[in-house]
PDB file of N, CA and C in Angstrom:
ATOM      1  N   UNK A   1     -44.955 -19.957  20.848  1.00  0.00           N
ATOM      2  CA  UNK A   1     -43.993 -20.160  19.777  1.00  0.00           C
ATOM      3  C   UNK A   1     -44.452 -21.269  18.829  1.00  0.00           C
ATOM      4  N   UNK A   2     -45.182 -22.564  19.258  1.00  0.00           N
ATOM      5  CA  UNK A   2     -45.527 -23.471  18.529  1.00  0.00           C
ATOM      6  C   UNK A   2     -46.713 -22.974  17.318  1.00  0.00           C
ATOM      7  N   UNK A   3     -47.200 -21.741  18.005  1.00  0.00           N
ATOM      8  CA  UNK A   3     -48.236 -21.383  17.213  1.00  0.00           C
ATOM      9  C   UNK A   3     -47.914 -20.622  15.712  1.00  0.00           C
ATOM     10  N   UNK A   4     -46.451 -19.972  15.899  1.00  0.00           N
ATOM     11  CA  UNK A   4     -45.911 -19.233  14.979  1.00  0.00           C
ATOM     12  C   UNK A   4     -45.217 -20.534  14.089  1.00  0.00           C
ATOM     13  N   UNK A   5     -44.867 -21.232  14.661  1.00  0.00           N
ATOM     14  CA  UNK A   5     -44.285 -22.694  13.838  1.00  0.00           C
ATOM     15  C   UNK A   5     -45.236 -23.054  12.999  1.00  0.00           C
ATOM     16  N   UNK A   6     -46.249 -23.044  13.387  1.00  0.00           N
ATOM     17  CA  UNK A   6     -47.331 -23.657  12.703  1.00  0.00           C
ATOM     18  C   UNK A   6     -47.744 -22.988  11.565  1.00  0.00           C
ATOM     19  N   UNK A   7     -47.399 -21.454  11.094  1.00  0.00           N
ATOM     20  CA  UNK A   7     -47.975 -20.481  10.188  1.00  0.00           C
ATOM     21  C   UNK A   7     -46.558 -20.989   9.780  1.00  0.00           C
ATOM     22  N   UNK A   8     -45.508 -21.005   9.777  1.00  0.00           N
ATOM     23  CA  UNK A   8     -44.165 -21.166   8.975  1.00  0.00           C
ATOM     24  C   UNK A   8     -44.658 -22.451   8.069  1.00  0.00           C
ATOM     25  N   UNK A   9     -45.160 -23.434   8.748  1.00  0.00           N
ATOM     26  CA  UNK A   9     -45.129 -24.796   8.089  1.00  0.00           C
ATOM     27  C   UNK A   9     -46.444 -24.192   7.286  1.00  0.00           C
ATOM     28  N   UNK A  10     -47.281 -23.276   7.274  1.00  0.00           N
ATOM     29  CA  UNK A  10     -48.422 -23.230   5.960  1.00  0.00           C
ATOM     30  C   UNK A  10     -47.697 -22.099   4.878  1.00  0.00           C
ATOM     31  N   UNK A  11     -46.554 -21.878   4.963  1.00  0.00           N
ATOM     32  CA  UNK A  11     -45.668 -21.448   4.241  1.00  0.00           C
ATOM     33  C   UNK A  11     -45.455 -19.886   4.029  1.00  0.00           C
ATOM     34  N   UNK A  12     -46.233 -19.287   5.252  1.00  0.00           N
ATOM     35  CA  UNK A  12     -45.591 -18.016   5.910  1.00  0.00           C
ATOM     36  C   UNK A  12     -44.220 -17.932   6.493  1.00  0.00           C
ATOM     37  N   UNK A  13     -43.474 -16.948   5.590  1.00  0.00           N
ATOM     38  CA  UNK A  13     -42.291 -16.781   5.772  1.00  0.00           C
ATOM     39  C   UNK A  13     -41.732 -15.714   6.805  1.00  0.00           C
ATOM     40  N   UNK A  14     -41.531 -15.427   7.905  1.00  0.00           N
ATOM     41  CA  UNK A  14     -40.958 -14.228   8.589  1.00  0.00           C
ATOM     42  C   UNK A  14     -39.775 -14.927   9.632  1.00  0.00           C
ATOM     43  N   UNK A  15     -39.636 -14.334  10.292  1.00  0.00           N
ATOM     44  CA  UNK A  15     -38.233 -14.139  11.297  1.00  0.00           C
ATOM     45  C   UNK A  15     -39.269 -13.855  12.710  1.00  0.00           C
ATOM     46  N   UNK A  16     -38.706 -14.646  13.754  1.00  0.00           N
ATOM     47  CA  UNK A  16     -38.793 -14.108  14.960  1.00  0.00           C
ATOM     48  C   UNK A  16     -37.603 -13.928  15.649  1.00  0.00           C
ATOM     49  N   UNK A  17     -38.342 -12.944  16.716  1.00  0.00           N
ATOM     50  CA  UNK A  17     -37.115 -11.561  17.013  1.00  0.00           C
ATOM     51  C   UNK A  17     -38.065 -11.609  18.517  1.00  0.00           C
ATOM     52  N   UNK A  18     -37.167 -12.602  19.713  1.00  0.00           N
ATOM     53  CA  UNK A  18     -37.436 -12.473  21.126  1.00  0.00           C
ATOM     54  C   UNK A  18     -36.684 -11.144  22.088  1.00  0.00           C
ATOM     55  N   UNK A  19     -37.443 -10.546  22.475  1.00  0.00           N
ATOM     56  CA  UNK A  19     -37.041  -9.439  23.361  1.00  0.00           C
ATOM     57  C   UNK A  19     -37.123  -9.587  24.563  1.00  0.00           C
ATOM     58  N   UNK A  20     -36.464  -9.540  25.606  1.00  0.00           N
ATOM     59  CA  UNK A  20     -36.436  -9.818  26.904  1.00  0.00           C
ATOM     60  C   UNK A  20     -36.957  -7.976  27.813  1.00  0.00           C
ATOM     61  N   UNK A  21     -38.079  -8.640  28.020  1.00  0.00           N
ATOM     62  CA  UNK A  21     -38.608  -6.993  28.263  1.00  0.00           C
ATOM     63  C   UNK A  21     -38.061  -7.049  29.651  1.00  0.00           C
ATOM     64  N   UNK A  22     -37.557  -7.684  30.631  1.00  0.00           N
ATOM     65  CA  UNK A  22     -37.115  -7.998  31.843  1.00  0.00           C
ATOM     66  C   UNK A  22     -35.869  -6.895  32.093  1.00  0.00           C
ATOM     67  N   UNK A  23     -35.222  -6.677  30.498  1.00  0.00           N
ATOM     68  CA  UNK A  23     -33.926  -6.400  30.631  1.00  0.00           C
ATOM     69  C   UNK A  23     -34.052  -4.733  30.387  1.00  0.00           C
ATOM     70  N   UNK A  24     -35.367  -4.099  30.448  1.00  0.00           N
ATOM     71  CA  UNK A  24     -34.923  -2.571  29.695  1.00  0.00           C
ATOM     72  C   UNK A  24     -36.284  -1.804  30.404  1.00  0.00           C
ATOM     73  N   UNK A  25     -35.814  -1.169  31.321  1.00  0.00           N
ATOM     74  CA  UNK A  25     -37.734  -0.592  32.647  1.00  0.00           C
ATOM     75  C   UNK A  25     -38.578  -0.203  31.505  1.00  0.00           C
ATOM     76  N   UNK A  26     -38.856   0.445  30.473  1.00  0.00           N
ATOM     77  CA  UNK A  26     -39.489   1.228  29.434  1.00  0.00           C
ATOM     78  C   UNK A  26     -40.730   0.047  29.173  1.00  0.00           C
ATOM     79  N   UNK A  27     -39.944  -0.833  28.652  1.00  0.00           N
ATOM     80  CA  UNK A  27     -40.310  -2.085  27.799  1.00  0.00           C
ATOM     81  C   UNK A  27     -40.880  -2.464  28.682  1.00  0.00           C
ATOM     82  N   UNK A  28     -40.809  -2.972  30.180  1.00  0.00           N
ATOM     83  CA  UNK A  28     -41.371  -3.541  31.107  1.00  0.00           C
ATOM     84  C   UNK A  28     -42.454  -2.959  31.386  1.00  0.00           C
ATOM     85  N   UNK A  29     -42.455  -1.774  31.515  1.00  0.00           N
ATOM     86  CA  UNK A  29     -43.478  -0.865  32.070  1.00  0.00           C
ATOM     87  C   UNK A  29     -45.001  -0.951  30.858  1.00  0.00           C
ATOM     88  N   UNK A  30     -44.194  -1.143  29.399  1.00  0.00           N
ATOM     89  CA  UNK A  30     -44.967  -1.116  28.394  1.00  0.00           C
ATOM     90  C   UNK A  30     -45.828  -2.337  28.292  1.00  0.00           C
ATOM     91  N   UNK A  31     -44.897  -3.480  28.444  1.00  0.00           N
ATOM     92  CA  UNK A  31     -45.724  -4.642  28.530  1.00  0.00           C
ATOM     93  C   UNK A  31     -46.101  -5.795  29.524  1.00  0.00           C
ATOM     94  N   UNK A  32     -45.640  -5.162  30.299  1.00  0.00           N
ATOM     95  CA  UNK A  32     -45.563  -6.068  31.349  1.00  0.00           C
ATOM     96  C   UNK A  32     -47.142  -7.100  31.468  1.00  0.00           C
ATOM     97  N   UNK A  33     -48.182  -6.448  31.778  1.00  0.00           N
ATOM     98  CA  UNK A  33     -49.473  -7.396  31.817  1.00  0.00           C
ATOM     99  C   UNK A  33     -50.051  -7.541  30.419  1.00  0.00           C
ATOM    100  N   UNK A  34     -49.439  -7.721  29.183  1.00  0.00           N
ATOM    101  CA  UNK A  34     -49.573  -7.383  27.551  1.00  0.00           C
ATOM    102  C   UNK A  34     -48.546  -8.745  26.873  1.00  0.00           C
ATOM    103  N   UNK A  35     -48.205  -9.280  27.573  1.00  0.00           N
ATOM    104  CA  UNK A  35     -47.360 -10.331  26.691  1.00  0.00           C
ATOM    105  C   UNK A  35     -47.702 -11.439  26.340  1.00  0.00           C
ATOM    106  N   UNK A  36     -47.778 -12.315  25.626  1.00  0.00           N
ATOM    107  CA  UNK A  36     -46.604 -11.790  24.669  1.00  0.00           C
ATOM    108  C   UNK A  36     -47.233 -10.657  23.650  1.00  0.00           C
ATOM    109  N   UNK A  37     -46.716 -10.286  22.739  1.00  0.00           N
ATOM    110  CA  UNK A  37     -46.600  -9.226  21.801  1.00  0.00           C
ATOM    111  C   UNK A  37     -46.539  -9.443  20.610  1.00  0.00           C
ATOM    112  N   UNK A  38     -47.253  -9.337  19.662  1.00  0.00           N
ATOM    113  CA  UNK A  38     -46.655  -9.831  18.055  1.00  0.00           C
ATOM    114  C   UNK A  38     -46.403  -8.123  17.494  1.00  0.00           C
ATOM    115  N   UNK A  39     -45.268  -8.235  16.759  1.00  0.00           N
ATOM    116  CA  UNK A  39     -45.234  -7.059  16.013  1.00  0.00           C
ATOM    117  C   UNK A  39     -44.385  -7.224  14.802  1.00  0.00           C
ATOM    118  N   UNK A  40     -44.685  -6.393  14.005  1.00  0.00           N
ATOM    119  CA  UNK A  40     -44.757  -6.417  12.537  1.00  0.00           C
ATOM    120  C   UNK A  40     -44.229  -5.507  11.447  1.00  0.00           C
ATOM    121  N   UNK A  41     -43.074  -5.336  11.106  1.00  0.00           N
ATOM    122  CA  UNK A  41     -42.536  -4.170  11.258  1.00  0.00           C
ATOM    123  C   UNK A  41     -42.421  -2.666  12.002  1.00  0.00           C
ATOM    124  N   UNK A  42     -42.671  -2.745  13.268  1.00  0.00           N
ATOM    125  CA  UNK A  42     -42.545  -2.379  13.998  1.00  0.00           C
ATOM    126  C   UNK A  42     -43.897  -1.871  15.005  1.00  0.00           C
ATOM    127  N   UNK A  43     -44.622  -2.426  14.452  1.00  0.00           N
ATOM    128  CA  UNK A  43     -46.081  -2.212  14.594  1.00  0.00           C
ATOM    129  C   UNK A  43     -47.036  -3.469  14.865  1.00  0.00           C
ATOM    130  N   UNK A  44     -47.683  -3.280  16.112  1.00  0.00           N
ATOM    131  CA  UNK A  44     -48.346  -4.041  16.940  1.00  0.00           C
ATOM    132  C   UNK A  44     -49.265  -4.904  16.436  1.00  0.00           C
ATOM    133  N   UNK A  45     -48.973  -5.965  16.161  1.00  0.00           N
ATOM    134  CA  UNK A  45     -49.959  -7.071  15.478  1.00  0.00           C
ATOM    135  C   UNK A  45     -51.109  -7.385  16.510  1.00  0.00           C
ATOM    136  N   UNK A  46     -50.793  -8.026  17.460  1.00  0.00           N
ATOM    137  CA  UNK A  46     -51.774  -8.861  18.315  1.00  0.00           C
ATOM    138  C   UNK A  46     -50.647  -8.910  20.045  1.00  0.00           C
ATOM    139  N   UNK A  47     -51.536  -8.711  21.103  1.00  0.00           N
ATOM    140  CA  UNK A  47     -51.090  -8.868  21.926  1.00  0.00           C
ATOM    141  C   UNK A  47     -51.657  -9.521  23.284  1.00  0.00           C
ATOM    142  N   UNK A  48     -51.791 -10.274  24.172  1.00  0.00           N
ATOM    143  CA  UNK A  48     -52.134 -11.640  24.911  1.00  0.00           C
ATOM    144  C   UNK A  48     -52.222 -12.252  24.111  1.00  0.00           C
ATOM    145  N   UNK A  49     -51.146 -12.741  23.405  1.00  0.00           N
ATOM    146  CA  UNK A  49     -51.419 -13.807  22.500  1.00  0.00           C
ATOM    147  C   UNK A  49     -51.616 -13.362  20.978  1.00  0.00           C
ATOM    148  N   UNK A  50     -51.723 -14.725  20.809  1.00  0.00           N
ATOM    149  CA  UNK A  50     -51.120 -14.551  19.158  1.00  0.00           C
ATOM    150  C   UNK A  50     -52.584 -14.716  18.161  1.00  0.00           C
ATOM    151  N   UNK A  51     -52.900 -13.548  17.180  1.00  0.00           N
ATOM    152  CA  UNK A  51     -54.430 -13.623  16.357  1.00  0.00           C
ATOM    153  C   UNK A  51     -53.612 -14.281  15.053  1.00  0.00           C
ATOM    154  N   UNK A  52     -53.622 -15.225  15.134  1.00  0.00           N
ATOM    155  CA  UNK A  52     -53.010 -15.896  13.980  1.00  0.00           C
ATOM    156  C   UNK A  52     -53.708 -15.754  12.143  1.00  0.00           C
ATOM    157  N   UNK A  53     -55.066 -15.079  12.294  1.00  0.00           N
ATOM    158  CA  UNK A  53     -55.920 -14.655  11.166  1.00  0.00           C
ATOM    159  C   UNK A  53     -54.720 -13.135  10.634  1.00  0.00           C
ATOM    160  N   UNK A  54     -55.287 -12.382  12.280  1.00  0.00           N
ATOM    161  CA  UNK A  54     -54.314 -11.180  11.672  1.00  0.00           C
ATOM    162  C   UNK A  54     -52.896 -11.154  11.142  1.00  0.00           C
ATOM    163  N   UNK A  55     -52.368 -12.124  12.038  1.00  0.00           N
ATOM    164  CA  UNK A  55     -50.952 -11.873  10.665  1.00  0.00           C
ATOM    165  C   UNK A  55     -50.571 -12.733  10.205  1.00  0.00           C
ATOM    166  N   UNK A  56     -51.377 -13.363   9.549  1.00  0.00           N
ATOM    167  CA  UNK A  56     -51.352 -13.968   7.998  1.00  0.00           C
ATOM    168  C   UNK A  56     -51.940 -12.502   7.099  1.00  0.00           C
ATOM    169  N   UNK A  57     -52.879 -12.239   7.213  1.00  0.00           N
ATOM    170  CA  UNK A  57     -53.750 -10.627   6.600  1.00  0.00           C
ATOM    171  C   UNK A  57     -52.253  -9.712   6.623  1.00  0.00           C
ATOM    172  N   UNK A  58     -51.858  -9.307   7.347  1.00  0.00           N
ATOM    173  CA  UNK A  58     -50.707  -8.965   7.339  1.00  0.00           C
ATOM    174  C   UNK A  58     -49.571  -8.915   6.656  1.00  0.00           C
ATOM    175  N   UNK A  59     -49.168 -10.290   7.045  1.00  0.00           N
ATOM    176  CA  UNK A  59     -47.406 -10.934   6.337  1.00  0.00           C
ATOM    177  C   UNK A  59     -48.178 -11.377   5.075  1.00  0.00           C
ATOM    178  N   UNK A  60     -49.465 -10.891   4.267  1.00  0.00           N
ATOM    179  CA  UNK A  60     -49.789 -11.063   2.883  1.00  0.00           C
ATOM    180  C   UNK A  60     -49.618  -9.815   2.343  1.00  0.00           C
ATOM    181  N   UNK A  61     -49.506  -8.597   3.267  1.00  0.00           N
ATOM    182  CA  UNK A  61     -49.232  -7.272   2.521  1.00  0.00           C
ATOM    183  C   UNK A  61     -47.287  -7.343   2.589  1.00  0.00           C
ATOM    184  N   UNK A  62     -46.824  -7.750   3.277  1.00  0.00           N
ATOM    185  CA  UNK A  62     -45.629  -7.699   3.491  1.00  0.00           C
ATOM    186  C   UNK A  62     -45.009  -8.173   1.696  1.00  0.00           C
ATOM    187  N   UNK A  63     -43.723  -7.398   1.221  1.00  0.00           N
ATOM    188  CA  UNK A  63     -43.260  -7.895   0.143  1.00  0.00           C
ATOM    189  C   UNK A  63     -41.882  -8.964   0.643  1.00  0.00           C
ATOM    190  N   UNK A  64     -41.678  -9.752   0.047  1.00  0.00           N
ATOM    191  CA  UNK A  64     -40.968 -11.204   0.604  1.00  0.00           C
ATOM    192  C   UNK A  64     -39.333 -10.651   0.425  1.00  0.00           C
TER     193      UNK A  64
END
């Protein structure tokens, strides 16, 4: 999370949205050895962790 703080303070703007994959078997099954997860309108940014290059590249196509 500190890492996503850190793209906010270089003045990337988005929303995080925590999902408790604990709470729904699908989700668990999906990510269980894969977390955390970045995703991006609904679509898989980076996962073990956060590629902080890729979504900046990203949240630069995004319209604000």
């Amino acid at each position: 999370m500190a890492e996503l703080e850190e793209l906010r303070a270089d003045g990337l703007r988005f929303e995080v949205q925590r999902v408790d994959i604990e709470s729904d078997d699908a989700l668990l099954r999906r990510y269980v050895e894969r977390i955390p997860v970045i995703e991006l309108g609904g679509e898989e940014v980076s996962a073990l962790g956060l590629d902080a290059d890729e979504l900046r590249r990203r949240l630069a196509t995004v319209s604000p």
